[in-house]
C-alpha atoms as a PDB file:
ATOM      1  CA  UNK A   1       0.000   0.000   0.000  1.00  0.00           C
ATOM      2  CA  UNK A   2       1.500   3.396  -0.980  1.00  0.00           C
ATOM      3  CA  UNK A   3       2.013   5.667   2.043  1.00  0.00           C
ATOM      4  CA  UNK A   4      -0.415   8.995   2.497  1.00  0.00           C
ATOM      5  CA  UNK A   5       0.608  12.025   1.389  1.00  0.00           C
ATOM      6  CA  UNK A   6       2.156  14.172   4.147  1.00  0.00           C
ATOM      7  CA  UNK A   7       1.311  17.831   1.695  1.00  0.00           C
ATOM      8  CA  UNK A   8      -1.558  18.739   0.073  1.00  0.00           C
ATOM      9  CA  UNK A   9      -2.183  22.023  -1.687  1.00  0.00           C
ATOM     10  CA  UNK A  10      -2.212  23.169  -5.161  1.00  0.00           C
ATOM     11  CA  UNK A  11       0.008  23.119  -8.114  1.00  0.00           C
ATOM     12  CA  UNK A  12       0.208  26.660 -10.013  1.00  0.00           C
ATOM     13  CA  UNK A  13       1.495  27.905 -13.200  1.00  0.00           C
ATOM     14  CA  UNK A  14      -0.230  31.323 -14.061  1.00  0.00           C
ATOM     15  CA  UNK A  15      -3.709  31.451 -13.895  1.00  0.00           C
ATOM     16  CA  UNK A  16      -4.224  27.504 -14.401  1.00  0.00           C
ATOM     17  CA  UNK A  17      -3.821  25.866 -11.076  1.00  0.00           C
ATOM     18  CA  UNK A  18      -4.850  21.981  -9.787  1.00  0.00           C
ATOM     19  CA  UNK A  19      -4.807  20.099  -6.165  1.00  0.00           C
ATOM     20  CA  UNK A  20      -2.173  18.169  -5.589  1.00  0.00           C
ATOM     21  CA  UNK A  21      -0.285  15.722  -3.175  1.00  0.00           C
ATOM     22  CA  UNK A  22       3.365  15.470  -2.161  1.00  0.00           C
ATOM     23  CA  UNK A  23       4.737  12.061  -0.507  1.00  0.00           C
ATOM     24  CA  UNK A  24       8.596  11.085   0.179  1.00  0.00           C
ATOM     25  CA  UNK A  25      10.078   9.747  -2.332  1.00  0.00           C
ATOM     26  CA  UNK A  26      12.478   7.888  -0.012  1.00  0.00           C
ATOM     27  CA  UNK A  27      11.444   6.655   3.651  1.00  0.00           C
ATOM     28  CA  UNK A  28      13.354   5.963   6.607  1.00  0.00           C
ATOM     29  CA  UNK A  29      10.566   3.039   8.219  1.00  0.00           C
ATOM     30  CA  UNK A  30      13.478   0.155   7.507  1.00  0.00           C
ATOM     31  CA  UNK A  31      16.257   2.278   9.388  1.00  0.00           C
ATOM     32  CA  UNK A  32      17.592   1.200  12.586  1.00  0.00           C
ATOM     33  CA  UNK A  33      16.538   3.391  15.629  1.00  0.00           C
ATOM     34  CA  UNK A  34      18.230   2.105  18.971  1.00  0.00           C
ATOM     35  CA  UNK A  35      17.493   3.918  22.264  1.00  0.00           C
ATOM     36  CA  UNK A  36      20.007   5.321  25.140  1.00  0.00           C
ATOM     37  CA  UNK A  37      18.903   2.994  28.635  1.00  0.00           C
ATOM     38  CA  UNK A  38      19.825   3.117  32.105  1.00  0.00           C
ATOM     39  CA  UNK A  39      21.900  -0.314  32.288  1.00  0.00           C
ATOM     40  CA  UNK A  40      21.209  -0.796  36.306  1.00  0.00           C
ATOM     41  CA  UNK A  41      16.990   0.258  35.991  1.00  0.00           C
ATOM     42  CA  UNK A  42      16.323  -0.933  31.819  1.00  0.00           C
ATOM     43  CA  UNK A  43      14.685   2.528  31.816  1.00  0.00           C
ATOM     44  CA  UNK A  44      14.835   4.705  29.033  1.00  0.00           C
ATOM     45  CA  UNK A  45      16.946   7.769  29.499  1.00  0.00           C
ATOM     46  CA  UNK A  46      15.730  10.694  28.505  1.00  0.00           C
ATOM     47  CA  UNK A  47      16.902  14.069  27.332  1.00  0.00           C
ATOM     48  CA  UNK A  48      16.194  17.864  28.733  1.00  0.00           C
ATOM     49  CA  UNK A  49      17.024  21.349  27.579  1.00  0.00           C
ATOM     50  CA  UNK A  50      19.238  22.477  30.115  1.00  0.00           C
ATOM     51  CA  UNK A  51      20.135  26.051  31.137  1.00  0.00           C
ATOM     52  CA  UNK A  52      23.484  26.345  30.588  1.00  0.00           C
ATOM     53  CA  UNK A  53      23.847  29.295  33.348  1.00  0.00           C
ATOM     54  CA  UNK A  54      22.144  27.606  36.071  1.00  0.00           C
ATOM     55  CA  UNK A  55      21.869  24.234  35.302  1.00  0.00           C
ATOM     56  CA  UNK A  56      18.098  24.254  35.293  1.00  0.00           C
ATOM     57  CA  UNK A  57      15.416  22.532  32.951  1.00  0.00           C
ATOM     58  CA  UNK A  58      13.564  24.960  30.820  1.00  0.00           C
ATOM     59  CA  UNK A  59       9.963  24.414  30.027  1.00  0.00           C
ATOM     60  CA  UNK A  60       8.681  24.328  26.887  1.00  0.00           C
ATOM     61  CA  UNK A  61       6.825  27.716  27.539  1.00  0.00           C
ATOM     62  CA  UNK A  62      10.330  29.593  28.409  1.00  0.00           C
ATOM     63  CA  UNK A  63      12.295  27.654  25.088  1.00  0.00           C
ATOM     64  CA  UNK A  64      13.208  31.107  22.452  1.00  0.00           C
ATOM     65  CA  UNK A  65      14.717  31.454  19.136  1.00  0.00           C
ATOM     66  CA  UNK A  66      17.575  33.361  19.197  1.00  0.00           C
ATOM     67  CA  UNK A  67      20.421  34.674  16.962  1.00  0.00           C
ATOM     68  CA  UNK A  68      23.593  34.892  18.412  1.00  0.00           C
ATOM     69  CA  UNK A  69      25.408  38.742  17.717  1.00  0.00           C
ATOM     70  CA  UNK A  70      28.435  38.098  20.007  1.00  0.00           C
ATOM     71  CA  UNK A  71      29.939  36.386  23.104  1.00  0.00           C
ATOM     72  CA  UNK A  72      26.559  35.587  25.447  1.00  0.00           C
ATOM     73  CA  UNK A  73      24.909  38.027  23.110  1.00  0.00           C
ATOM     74  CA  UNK A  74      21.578  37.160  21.577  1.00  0.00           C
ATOM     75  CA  UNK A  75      18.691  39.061  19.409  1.00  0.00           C
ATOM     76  CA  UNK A  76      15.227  36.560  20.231  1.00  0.00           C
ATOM     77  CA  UNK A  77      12.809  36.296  17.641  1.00  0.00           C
ATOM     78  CA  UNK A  78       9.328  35.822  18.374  1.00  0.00           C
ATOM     79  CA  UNK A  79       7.015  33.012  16.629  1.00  0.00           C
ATOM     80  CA  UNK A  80       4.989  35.621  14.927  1.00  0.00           C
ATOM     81  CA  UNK A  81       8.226  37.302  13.551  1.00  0.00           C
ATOM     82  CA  UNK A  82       9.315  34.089  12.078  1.00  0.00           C
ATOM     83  CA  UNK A  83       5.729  33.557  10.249  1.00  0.00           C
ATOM     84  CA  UNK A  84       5.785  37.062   8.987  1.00  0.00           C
ATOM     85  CA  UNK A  85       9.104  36.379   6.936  1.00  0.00           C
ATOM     86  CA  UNK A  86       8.044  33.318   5.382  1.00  0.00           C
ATOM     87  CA  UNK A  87       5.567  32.424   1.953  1.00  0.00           C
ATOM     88  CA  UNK A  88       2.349  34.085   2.061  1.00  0.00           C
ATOM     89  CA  UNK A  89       1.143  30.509   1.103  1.00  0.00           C
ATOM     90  CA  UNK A  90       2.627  27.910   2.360  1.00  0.00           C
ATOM     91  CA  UNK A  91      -0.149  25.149  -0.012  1.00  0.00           C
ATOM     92  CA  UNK A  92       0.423  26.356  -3.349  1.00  0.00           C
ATOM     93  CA  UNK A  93       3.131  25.608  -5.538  1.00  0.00           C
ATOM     94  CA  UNK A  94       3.654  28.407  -8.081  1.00  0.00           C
ATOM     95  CA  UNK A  95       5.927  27.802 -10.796  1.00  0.00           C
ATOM     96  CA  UNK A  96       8.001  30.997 -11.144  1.00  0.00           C
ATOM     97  CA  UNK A  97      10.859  29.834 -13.268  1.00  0.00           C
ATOM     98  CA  UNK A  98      11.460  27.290 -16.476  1.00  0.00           C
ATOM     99  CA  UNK A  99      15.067  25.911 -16.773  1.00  0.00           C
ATOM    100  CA  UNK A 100      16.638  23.475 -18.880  1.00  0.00           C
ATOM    101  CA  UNK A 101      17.151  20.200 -16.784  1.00  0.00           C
ATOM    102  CA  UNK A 102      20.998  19.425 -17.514  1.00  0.00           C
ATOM    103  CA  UNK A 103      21.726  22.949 -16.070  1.00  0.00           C
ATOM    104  CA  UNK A 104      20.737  21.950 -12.414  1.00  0.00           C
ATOM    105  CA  UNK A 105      23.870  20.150 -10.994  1.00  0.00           C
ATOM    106  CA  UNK A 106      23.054  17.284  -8.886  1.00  0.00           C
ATOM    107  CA  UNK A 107      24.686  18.820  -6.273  1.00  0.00           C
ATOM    108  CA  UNK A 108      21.826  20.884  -5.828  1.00  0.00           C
ATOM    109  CA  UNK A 109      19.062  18.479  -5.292  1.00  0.00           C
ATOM    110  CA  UNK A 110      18.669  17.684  -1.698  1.00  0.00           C
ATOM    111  CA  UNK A 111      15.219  15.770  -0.682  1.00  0.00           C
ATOM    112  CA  UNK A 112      13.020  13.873  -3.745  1.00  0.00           C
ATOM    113  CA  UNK A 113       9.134  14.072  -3.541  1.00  0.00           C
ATOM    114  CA  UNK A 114       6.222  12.311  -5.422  1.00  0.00           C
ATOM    115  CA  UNK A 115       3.868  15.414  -6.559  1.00  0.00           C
ATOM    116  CA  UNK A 116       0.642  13.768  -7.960  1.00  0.00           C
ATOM    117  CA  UNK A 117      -2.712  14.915  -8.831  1.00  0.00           C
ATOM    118  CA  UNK A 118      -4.791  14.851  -5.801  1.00  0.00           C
ATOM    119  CA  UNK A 119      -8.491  15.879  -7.781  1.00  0.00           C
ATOM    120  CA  UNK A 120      -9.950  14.171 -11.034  1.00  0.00           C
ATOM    121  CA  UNK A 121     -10.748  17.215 -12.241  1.00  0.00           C
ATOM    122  CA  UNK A 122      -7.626  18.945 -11.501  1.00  0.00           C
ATOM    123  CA  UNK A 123      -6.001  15.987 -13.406  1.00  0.00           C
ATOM    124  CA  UNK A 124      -5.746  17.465 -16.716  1.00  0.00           C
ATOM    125  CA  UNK A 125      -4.173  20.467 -15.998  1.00  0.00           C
ATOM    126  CA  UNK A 126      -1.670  18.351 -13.908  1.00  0.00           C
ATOM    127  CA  UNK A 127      -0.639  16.387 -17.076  1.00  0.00           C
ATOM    128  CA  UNK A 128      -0.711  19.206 -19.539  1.00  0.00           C
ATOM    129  CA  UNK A 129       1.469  21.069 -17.517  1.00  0.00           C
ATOM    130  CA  UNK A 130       3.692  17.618 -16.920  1.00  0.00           C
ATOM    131  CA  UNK A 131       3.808  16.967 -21.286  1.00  0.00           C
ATOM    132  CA  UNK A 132       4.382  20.098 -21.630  1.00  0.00           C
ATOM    133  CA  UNK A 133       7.439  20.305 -19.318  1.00  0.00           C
ATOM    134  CA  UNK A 134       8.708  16.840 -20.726  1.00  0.00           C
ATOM    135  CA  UNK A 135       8.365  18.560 -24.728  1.00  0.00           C
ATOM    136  CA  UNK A 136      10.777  21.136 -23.753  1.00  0.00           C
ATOM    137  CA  UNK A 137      12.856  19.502 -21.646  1.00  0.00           C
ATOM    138  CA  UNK A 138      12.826  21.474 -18.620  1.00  0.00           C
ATOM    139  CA  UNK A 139      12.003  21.306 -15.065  1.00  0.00           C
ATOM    140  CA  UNK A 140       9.963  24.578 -12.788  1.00  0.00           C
ATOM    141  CA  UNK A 141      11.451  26.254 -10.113  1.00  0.00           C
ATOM    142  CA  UNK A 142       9.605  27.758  -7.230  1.00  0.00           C
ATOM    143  CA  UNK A 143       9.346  28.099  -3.560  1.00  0.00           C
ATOM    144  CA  UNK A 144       7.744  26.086  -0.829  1.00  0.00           C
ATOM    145  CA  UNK A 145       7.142  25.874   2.991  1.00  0.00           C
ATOM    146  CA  UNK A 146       7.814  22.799   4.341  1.00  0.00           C
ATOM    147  CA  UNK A 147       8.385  22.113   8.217  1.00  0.00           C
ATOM    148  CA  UNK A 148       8.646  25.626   8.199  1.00  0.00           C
ATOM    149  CA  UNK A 149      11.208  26.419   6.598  1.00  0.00           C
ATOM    150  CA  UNK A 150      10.642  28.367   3.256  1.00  0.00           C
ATOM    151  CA  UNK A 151      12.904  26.216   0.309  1.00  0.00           C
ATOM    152  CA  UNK A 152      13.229  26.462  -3.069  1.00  0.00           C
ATOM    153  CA  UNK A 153      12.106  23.561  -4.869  1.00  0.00           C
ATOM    154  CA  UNK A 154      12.124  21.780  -8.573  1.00  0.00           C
ATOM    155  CA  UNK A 155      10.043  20.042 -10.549  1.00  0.00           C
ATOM    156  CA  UNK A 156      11.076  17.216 -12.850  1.00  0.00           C
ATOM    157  CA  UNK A 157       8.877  15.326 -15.164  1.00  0.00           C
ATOM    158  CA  UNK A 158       9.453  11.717 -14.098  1.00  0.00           C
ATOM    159  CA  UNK A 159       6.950   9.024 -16.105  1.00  0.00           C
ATOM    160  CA  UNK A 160       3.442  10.022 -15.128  1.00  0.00           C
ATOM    161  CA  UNK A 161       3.611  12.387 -12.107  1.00  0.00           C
ATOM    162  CA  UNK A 162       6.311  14.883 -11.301  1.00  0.00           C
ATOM    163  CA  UNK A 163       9.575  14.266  -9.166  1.00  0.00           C
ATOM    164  CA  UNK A 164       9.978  17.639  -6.460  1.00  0.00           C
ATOM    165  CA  UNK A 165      13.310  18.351  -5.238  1.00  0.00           C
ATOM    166  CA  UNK A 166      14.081  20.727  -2.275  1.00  0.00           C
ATOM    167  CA  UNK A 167      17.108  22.657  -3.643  1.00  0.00           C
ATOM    168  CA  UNK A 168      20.047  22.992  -1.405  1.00  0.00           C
ATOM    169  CA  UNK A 169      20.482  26.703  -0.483  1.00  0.00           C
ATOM    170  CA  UNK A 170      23.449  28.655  -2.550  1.00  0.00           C
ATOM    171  CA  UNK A 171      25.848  29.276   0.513  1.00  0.00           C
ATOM    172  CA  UNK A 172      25.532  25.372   0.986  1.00  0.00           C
ATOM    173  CA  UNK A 173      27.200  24.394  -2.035  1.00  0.00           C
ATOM    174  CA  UNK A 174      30.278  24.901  -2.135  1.00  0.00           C
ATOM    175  CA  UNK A 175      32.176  25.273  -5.859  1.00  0.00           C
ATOM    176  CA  UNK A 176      34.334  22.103  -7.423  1.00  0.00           C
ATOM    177  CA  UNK A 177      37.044  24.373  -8.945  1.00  0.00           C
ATOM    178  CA  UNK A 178      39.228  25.022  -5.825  1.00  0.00           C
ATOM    179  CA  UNK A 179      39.147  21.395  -5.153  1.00  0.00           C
ATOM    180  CA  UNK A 180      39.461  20.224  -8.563  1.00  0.00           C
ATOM    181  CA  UNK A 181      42.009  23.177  -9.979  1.00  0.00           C
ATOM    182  CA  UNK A 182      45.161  21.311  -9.248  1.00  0.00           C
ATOM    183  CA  UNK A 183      44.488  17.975 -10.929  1.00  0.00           C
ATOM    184  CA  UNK A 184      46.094  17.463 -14.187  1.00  0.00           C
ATOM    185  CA  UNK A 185      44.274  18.113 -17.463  1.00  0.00           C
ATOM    186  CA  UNK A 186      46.057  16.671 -20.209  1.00  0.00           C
ATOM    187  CA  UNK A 187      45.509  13.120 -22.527  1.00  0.00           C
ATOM    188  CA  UNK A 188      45.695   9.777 -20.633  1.00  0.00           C
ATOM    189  CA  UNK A 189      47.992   7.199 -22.340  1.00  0.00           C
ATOM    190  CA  UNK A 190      45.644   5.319 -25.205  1.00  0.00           C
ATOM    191  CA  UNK A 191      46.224   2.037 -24.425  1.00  0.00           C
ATOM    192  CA  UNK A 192      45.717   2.807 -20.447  1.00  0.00           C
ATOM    193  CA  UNK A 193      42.784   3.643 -21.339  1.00  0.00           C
ATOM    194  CA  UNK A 194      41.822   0.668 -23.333  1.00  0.00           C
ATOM    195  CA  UNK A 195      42.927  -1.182 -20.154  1.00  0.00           C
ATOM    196  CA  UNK A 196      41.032   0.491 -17.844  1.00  0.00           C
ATOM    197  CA  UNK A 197      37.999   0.460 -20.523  1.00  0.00           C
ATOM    198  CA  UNK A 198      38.363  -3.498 -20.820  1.00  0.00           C
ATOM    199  CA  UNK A 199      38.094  -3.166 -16.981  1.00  0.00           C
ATOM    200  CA  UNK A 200      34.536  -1.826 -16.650  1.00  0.00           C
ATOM    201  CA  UNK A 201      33.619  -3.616 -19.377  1.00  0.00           C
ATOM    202  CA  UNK A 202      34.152  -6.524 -17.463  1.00  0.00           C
ATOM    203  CA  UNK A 203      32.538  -5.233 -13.925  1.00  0.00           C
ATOM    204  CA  UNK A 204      29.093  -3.362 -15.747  1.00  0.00           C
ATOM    205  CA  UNK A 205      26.307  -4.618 -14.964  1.00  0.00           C
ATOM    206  CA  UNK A 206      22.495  -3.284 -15.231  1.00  0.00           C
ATOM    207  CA  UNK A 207      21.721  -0.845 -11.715  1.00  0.00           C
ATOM    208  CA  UNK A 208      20.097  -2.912  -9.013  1.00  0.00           C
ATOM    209  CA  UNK A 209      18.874  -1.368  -5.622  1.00  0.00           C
ATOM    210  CA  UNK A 210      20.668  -4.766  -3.970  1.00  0.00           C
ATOM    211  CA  UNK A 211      24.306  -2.412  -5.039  1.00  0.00           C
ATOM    212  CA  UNK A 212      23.249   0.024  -2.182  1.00  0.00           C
ATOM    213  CA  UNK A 213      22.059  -2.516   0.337  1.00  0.00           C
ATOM    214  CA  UNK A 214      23.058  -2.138   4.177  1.00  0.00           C
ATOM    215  CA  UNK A 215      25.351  -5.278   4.942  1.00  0.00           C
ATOM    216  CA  UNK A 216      25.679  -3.879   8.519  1.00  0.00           C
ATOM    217  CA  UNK A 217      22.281  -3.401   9.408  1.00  0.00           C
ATOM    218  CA  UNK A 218      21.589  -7.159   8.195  1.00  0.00           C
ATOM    219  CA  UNK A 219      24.185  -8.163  10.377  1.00  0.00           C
ATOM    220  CA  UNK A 220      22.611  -5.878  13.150  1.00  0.00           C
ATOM    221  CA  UNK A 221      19.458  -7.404  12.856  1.00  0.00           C
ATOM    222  CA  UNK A 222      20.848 -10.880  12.829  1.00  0.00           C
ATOM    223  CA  UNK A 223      22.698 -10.127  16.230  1.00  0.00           C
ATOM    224  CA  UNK A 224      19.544  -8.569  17.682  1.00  0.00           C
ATOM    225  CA  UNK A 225      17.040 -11.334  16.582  1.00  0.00           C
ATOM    226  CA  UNK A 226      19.458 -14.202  18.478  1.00  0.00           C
ATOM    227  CA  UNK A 227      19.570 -12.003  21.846  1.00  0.00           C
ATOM    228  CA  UNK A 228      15.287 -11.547  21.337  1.00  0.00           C
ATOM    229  CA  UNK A 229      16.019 -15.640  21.170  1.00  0.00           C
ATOM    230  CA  UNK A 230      18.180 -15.962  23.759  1.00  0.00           C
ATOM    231  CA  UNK A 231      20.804 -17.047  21.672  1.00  0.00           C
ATOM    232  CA  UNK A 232      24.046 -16.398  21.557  1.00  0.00           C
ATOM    233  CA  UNK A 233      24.606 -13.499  19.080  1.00  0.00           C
ATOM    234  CA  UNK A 234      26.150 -14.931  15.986  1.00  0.00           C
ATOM    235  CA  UNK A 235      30.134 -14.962  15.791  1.00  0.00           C
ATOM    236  CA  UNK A 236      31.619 -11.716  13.786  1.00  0.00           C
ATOM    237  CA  UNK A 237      34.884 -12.550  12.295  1.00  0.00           C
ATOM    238  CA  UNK A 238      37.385 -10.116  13.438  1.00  0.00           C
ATOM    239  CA  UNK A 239      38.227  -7.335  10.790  1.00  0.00           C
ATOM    240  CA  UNK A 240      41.696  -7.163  10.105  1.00  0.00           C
ATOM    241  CA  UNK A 241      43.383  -3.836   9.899  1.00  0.00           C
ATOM    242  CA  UNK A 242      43.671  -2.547   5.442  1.00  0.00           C
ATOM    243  CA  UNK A 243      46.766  -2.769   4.685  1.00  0.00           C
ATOM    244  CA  UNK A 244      47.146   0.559   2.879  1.00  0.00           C
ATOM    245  CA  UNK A 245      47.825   0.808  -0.493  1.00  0.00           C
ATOM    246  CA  UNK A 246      51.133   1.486  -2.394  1.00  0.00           C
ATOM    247  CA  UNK A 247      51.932   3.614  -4.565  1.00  0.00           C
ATOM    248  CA  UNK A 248      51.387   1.532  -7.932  1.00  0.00           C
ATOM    249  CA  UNK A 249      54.574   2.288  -9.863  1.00  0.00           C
ATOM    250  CA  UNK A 250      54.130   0.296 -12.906  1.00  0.00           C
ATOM    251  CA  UNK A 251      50.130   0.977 -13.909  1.00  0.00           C
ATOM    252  CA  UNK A 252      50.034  -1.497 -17.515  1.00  0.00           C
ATOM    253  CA  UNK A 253      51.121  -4.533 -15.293  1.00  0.00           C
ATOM    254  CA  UNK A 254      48.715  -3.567 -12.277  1.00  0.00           C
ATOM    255  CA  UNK A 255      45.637  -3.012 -15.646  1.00  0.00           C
ATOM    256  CA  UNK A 256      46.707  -6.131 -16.507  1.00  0.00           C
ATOM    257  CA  UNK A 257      46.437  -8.414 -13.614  1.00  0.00           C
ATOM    258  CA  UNK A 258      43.404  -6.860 -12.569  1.00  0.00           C
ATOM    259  CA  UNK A 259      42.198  -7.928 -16.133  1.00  0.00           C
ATOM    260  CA  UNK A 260      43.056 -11.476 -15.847  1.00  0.00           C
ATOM    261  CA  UNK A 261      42.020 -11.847 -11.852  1.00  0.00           C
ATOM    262  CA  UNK A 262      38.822  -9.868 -13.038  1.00  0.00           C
ATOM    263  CA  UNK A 263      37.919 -12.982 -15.693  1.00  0.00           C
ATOM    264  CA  UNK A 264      39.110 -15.664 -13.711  1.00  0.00           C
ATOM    265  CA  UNK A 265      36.567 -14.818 -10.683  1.00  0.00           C
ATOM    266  CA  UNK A 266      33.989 -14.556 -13.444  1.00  0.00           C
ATOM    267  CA  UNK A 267      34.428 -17.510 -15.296  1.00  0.00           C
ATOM    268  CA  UNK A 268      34.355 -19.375 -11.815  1.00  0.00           C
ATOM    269  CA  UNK A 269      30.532 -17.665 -11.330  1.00  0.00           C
END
């Protein structure tokens, strides 16, 4: 069963407009969530805001928002101040902004969403809108209000509906040329590269979500389901330190054997 939408509001591009639904794209519900206990009592320990002056809980009704202007030197910002700053809706999507797709770097695609008609009759203004995006190859850009914090988001065609991605903010990203300046430019040797070619010609295979499985939490789950058993946990072979790796001096003989060991294991599949 697909999970509920967590948004509803309305999808806007000028004066045509439609309800729609926004649900995670990617859930957390198989993650691992342990808990901090009180070994002698088995109690659950749990955590207080603290004042750091005196050492004294603060209530929820005494928590504030503040920005820090110096040493021990805050401005507070009220709850209504906060509001007043952000969307005047926060349940409408309006598309300010067409771009071409390729021009949005991935590194600037934070959280993915499934936005999806959430009216029959709003339907058909959802998928002209979606066609129509898909013809010219380019995604909307607007803004959006979600757990109240104002984001800017994009919209993708993606096979019926439309993919939304919260958009990292600019002074998040930070550029690839300082890091990348340094490394050399010019042509690789042509038959490395054939080597090296032959090489992931030899490990390709089709995408399968199984490549970005969790090998620890399996194991996790295998030591926790013997100790709900009162078994013992099973036996974790010790890892040994990596030995780290040299310097490869002569790269066509390392191409090479990693070539031959690279058929041999296959072969033996």
């Amino acid at each position: 069963m697909a999970p509920r939408p967590f948004w509803k509001g309305y999808l806007k591009l000028s004066l045509v407009n439609c309800p729609v639904a926004l649900t995670p794209a990617i859930t957390e519900d198989k993650k691992l969530r342990f808990h901090i206990l009180n070994r002698d009592t088995g109690n659950r320990v749990v955590s207080r805001f603290i004042d750091e002056g005196s050492g004294e809980p603060v209530e929820d009704e005494n928590k504030a928002t503040g920005y820090e202007r110096g040493a021990d030197d805050y401005v507070l910002l009220e709850e209504d101040e906060l509001d007043a700053v952000s969307l005047e809706s926060a349940r409408t999507i309006d598309i300010e902004t067409f771009t071409p797709g390729s021009s949005v770097g991935w590194i600037w695609r934070d959280r993915p969403y499934y936005l999806t008609p959430d009216d029959p009759v709003g339907e058909e203004a959802f998928c002209v809108i979606r066609d129509a995006m898909k013809s010219a190859r380019v995604v909307g850009i607007s803004r959006l209000v979600l757990f109240r914090r104002e984001r800017a988001v994009m919209l993708e065609p993606r096979d019926n509906g439309l993919v939304l991605w919260t958009l990292r903010y600019g002074d998040e990203v930070r550029g690839a040329e300082e890091f990348f300046a340094n490394i050399e430019d010019g042509e690789c040797d042509p038959k490395l590269l054939d080597l090296v070619s032959t090489l992931i010609k030899v490990r390709s295979e089709a995408w399968s979500p199984a490549m970005a499985a969790d090998p620890i939490r399996d194991r996790l789950l295998g030591v926790i389901d013997s100790k709900k058993k009162h078994r013992p946990p099973p036996r974790v072979k010790a890892k040994e330190t990596e030995a780290q790796p040299k310097n490869v001096i002569d790269i066509m003989e390392a191409l090479r054997k990693s070539i031959a060991r690279e058929k041999s294991e296959g072969d033996r599949r």
